[in-house]
PDB file of N, CA and C in Angstrom:
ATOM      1  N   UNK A   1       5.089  45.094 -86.931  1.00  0.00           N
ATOM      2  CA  UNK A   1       6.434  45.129 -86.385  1.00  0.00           C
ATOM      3  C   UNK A   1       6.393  44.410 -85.034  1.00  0.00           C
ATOM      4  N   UNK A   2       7.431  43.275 -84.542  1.00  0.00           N
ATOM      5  CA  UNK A   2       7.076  42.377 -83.620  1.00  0.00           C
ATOM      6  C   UNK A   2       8.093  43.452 -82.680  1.00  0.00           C
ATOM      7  N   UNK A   3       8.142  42.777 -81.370  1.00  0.00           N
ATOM      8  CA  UNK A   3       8.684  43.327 -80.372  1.00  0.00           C
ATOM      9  C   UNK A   3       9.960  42.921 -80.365  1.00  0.00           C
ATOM     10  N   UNK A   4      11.186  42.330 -81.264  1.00  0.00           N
ATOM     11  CA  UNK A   4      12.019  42.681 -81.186  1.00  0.00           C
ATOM     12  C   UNK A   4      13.111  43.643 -82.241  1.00  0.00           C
ATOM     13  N   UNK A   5      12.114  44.189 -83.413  1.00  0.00           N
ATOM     14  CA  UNK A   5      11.857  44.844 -84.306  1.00  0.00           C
ATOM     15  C   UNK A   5      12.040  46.415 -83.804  1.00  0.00           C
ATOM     16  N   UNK A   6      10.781  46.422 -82.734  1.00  0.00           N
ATOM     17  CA  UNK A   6      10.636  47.799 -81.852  1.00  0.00           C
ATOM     18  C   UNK A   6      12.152  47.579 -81.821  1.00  0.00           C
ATOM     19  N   UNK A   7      12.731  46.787 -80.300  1.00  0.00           N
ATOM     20  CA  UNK A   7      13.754  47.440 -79.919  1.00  0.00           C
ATOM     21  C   UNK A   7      14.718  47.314 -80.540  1.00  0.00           C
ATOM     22  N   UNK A   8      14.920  46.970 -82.277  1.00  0.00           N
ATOM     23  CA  UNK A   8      16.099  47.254 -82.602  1.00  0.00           C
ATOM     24  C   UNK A   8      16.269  49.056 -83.071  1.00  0.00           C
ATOM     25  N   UNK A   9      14.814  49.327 -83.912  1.00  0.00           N
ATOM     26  CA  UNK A   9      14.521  50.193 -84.265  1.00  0.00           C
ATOM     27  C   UNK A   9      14.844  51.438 -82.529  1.00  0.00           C
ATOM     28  N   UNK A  10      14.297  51.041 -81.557  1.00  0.00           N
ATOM     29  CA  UNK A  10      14.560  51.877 -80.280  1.00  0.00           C
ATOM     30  C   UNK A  10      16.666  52.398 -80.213  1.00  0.00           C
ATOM     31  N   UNK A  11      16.704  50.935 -80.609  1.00  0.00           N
ATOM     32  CA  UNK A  11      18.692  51.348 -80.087  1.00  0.00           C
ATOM     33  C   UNK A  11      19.148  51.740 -81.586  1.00  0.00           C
ATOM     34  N   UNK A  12      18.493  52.530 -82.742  1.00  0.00           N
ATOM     35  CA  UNK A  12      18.825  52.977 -83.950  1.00  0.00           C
ATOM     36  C   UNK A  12      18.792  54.617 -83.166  1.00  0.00           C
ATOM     37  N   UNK A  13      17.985  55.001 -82.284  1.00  0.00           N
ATOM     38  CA  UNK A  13      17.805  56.328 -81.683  1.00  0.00           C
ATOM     39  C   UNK A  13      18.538  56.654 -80.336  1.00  0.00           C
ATOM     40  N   UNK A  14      18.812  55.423 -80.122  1.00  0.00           N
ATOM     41  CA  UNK A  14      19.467  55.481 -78.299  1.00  0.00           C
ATOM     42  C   UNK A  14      20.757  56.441 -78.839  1.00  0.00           C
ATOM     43  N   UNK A  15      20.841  57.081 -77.270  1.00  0.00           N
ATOM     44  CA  UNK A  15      21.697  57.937 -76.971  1.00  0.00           C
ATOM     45  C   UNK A  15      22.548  57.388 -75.784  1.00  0.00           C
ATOM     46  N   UNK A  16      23.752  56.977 -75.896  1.00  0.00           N
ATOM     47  CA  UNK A  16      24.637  57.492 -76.880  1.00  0.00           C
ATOM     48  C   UNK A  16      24.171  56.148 -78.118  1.00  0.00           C
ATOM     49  N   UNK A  17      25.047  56.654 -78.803  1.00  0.00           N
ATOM     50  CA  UNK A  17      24.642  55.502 -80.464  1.00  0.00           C
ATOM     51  C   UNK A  17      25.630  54.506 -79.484  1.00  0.00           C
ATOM     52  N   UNK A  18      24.863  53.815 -80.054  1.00  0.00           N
ATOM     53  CA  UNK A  18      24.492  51.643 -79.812  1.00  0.00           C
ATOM     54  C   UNK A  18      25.639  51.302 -81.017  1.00  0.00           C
ATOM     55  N   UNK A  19      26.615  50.479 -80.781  1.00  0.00           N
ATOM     56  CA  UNK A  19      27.386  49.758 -81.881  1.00  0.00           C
ATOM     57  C   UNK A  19      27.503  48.538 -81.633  1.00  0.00           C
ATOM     58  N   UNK A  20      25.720  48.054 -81.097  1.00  0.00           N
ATOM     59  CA  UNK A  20      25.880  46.496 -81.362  1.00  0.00           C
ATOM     60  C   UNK A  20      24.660  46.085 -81.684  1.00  0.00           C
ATOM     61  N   UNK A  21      24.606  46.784 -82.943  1.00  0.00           N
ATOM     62  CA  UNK A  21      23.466  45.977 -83.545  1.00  0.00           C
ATOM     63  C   UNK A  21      23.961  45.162 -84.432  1.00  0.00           C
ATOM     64  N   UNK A  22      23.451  43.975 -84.423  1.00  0.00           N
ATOM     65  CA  UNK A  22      24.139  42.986 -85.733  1.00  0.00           C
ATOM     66  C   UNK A  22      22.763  43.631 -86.750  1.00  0.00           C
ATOM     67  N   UNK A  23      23.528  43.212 -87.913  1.00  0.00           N
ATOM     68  CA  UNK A  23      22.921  43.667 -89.331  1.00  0.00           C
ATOM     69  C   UNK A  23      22.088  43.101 -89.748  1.00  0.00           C
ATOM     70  N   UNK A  24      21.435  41.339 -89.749  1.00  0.00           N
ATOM     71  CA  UNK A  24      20.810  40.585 -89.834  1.00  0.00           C
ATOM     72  C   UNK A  24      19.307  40.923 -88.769  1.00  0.00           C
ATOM     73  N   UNK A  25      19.807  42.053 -87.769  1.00  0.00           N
ATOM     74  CA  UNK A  25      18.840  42.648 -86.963  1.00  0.00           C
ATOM     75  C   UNK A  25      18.193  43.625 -87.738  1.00  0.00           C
ATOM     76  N   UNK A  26      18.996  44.350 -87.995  1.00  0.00           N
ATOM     77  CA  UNK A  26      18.313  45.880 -88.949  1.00  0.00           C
ATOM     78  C   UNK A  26      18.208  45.813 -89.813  1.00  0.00           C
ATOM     79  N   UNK A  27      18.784  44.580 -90.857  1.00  0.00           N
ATOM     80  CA  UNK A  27      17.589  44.256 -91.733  1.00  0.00           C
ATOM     81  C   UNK A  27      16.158  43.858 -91.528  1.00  0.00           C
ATOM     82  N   UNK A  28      15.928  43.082 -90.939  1.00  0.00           N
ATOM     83  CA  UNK A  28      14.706  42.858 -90.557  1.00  0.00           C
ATOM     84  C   UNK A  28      13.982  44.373 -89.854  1.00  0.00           C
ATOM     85  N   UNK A  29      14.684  44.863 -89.255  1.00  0.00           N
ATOM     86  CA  UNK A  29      13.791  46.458 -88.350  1.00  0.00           C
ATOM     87  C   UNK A  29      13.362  46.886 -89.541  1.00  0.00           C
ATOM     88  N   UNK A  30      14.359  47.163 -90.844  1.00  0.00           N
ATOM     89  CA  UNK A  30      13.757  48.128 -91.920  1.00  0.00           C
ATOM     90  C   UNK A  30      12.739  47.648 -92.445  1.00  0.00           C
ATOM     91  N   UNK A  31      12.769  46.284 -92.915  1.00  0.00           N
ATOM     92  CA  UNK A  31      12.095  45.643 -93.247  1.00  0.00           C
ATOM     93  C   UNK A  31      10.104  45.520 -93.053  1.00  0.00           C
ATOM     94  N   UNK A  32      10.647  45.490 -91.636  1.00  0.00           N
ATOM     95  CA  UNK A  32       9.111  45.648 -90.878  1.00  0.00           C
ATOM     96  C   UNK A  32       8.889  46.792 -91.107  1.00  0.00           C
ATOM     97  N   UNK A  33       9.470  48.126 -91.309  1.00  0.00           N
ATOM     98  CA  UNK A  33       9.187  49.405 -91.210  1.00  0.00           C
ATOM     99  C   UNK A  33       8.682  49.617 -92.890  1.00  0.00           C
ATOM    100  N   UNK A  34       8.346  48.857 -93.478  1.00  0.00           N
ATOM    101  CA  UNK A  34       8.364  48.898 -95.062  1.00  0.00           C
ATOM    102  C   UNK A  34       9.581  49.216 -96.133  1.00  0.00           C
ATOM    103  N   UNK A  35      10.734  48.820 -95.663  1.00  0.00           N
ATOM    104  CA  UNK A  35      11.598  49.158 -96.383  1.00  0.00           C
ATOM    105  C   UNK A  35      11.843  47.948 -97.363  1.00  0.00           C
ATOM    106  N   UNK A  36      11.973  48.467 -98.637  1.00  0.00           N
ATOM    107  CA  UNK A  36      12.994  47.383 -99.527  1.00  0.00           C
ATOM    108  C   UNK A  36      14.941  47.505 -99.524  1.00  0.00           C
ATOM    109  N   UNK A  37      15.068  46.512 -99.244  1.00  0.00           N
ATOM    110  CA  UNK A  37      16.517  46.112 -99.348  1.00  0.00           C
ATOM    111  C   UNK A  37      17.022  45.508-100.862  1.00  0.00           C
ATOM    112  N   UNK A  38      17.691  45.798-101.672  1.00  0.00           N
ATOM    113  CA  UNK A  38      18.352  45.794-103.217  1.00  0.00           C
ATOM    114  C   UNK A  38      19.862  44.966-102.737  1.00  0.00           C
ATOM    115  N   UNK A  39      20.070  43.859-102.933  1.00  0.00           N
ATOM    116  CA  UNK A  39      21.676  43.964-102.478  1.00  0.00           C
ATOM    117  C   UNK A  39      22.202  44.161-103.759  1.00  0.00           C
ATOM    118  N   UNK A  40      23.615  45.045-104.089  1.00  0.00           N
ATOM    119  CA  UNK A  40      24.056  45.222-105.068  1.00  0.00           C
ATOM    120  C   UNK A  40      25.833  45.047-104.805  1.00  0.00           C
ATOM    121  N   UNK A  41      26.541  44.972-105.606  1.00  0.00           N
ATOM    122  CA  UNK A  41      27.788  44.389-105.507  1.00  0.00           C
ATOM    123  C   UNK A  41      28.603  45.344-104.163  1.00  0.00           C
ATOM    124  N   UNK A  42      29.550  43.870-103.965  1.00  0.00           N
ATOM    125  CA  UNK A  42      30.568  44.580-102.920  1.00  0.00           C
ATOM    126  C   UNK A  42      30.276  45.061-101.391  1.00  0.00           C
ATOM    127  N   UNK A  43      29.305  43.667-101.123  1.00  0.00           N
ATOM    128  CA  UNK A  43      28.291  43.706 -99.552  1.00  0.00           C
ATOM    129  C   UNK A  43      27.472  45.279 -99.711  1.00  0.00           C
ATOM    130  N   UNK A  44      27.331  45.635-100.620  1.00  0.00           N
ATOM    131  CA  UNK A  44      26.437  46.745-100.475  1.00  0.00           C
ATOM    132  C   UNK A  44      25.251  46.291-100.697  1.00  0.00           C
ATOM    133  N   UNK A  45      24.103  47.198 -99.595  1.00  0.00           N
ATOM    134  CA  UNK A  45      22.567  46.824 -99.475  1.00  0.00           C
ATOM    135  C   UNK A  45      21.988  48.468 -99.783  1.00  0.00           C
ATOM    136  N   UNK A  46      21.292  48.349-100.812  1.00  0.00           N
ATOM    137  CA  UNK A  46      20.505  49.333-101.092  1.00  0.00           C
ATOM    138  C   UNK A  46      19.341  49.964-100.362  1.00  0.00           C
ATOM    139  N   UNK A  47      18.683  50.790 -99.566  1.00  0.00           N
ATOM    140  CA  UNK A  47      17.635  50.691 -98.781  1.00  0.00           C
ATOM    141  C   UNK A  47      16.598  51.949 -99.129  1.00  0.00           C
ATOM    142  N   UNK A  48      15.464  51.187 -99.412  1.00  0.00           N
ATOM    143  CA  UNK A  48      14.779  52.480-100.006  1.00  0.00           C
ATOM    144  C   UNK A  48      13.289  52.390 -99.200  1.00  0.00           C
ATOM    145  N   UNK A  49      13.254  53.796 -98.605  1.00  0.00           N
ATOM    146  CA  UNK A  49      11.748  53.693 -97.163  1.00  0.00           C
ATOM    147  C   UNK A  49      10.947  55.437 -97.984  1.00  0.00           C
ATOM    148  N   UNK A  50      10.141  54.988 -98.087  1.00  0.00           N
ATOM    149  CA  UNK A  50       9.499  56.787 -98.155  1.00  0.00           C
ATOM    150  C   UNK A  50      10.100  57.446 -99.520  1.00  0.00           C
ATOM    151  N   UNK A  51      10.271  57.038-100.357  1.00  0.00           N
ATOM    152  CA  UNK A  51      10.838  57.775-101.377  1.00  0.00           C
ATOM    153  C   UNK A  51      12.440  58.155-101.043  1.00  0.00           C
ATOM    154  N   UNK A  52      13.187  57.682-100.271  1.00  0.00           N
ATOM    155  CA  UNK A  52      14.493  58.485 -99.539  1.00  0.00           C
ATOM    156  C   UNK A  52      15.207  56.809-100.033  1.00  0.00           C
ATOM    157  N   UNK A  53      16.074  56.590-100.508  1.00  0.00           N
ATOM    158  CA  UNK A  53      17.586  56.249-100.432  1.00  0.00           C
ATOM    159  C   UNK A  53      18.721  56.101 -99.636  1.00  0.00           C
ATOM    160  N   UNK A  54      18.982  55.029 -99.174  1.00  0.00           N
ATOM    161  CA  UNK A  54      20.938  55.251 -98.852  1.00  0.00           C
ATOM    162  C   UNK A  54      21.372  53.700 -98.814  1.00  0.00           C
ATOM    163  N   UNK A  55      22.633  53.972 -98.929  1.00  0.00           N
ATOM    164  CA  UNK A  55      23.292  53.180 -99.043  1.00  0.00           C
ATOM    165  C   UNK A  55      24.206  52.112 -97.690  1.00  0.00           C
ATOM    166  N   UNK A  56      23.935  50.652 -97.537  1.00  0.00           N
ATOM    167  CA  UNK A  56      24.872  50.386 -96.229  1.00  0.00           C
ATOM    168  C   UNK A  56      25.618  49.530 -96.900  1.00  0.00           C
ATOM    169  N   UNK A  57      26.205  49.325 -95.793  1.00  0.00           N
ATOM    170  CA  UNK A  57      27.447  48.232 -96.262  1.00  0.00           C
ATOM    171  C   UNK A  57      26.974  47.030 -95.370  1.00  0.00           C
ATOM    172  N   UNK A  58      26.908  46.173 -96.261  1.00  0.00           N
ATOM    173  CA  UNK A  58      26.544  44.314 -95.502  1.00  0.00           C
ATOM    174  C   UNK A  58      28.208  43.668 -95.034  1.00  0.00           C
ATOM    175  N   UNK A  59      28.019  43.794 -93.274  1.00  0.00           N
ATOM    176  CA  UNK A  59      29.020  42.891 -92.728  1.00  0.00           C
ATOM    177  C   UNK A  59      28.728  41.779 -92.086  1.00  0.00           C
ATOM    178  N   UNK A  60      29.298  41.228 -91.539  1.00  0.00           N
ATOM    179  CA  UNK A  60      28.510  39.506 -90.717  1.00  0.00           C
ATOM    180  C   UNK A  60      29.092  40.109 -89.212  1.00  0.00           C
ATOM    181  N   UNK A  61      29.149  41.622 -89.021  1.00  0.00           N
ATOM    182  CA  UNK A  61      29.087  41.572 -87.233  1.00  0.00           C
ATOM    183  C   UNK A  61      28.077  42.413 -87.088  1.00  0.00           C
ATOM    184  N   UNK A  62      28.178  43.329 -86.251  1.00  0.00           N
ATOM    185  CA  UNK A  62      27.626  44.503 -85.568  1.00  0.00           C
ATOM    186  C   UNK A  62      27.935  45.571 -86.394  1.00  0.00           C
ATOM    187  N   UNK A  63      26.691  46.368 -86.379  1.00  0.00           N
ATOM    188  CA  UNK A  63      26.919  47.833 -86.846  1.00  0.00           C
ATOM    189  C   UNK A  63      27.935  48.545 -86.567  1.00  0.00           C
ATOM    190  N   UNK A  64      28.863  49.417 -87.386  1.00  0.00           N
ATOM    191  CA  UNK A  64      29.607  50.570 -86.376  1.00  0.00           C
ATOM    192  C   UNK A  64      28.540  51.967 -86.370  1.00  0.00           C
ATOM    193  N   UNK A  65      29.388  52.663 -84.965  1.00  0.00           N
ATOM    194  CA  UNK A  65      28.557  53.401 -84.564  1.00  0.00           C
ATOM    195  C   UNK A  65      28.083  54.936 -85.933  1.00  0.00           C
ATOM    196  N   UNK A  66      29.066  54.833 -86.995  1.00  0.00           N
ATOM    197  CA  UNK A  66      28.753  55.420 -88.078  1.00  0.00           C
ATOM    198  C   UNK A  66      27.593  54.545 -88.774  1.00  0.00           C
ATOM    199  N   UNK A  67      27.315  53.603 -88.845  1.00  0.00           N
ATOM    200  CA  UNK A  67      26.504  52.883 -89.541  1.00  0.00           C
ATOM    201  C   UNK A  67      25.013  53.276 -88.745  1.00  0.00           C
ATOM    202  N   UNK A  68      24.989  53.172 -87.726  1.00  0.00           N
ATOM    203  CA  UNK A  68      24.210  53.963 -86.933  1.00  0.00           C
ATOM    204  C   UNK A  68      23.278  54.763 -86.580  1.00  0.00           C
ATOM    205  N   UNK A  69      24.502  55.846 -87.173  1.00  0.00           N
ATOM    206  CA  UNK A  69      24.378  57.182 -86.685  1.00  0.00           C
ATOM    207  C   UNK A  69      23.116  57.351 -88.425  1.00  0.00           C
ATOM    208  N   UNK A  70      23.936  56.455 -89.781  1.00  0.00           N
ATOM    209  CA  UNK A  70      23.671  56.811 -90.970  1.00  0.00           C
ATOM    210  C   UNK A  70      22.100  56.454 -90.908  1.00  0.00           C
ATOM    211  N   UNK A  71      21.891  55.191 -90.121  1.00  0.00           N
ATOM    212  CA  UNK A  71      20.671  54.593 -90.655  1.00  0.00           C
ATOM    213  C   UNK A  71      19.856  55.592 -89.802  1.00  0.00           C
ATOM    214  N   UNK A  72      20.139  56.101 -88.581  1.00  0.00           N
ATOM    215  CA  UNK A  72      19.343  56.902 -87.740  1.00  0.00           C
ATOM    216  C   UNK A  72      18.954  58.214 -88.879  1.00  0.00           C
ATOM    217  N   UNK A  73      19.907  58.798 -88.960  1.00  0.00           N
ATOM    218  CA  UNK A  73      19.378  60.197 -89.967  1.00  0.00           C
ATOM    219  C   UNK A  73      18.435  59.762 -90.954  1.00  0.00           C
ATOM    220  N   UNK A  74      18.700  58.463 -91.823  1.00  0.00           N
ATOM    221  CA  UNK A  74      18.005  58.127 -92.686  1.00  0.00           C
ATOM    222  C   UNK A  74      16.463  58.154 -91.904  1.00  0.00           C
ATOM    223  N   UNK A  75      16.478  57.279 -91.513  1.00  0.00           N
ATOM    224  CA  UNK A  75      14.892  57.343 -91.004  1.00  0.00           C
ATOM    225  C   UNK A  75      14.509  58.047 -90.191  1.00  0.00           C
ATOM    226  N   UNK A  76      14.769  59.435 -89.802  1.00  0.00           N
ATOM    227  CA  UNK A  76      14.220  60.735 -89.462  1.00  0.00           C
ATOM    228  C   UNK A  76      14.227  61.713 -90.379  1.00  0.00           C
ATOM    229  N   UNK A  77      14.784  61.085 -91.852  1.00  0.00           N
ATOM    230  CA  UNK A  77      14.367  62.202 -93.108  1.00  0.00           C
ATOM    231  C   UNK A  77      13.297  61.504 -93.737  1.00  0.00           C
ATOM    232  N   UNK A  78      12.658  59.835 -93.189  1.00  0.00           N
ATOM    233  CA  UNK A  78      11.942  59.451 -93.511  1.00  0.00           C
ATOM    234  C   UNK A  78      10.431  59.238 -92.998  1.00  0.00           C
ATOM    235  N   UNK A  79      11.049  60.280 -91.871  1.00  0.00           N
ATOM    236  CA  UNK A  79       9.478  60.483 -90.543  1.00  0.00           C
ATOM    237  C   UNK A  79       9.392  59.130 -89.728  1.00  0.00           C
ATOM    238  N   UNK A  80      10.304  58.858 -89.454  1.00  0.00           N
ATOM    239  CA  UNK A  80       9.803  57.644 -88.778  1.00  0.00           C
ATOM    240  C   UNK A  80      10.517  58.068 -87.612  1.00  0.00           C
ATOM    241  N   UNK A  81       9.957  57.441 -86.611  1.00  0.00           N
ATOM    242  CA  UNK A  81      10.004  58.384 -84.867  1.00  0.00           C
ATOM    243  C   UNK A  81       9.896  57.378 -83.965  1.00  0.00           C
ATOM    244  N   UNK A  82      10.707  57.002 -82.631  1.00  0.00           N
ATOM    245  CA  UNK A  82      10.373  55.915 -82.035  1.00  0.00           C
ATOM    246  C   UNK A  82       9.111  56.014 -81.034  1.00  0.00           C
ATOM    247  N   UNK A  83       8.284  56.937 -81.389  1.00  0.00           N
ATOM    248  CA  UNK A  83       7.564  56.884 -80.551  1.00  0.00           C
ATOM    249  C   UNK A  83       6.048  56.580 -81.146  1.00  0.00           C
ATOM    250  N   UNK A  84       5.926  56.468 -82.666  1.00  0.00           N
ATOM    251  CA  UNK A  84       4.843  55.908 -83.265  1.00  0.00           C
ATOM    252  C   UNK A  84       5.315  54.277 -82.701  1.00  0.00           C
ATOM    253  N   UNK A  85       5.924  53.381 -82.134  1.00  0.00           N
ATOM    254  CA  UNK A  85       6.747  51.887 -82.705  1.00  0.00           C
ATOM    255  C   UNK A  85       7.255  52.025 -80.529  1.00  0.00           C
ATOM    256  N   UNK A  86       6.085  52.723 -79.634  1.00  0.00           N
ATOM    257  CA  UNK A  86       6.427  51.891 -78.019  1.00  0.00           C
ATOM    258  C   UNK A  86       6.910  50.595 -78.194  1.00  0.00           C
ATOM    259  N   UNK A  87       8.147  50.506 -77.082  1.00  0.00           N
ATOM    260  CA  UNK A  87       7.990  48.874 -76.800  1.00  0.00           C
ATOM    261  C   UNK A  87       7.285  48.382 -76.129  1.00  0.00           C
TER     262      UNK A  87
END
């Protein structure tokens, strides 16, 4: 995971939630984190890390802060912690 990977993955946990991550960013964060991405109809991206599932929606801006909040829960039901991933 390169160092700008860390800090996208860092502002997936920032407090308050971050609503400017572009998506072309956190694809790549999951990515590095071992995730597979599925795209399946209707800008939907499938994301599967650890045996766990969910579903995003592919836009061409920035995350909203629900998008966020979703991918954050996801990858704390998937053990992943920003503190294994210092910047």
């Amino acid at each position: 995971m390169n160092h700008h990977d860390r800090k996208v993955l860092h502002a997936f946990f920032a407090h308050p939630v971050t609503a400017n991550i572009d998506f072309k960013d956190a694809e790549h964060a999951l990515t590095a984190l071992g995730a597979e991405l599925d795209s399946k109809h209707g800008n939907k991206v499938e994301v599967t890390l650890a045996g766990q599932k969910t579903m995003l929606h592919r836009n061409h801006h920035s995350l909203s802060k629900d998008d966020v909040m979703q991918i954050r829960k996801f990858l704390e039901g998937c053990g992943v912690t920003v503190e294994a991933f210092p910047i």
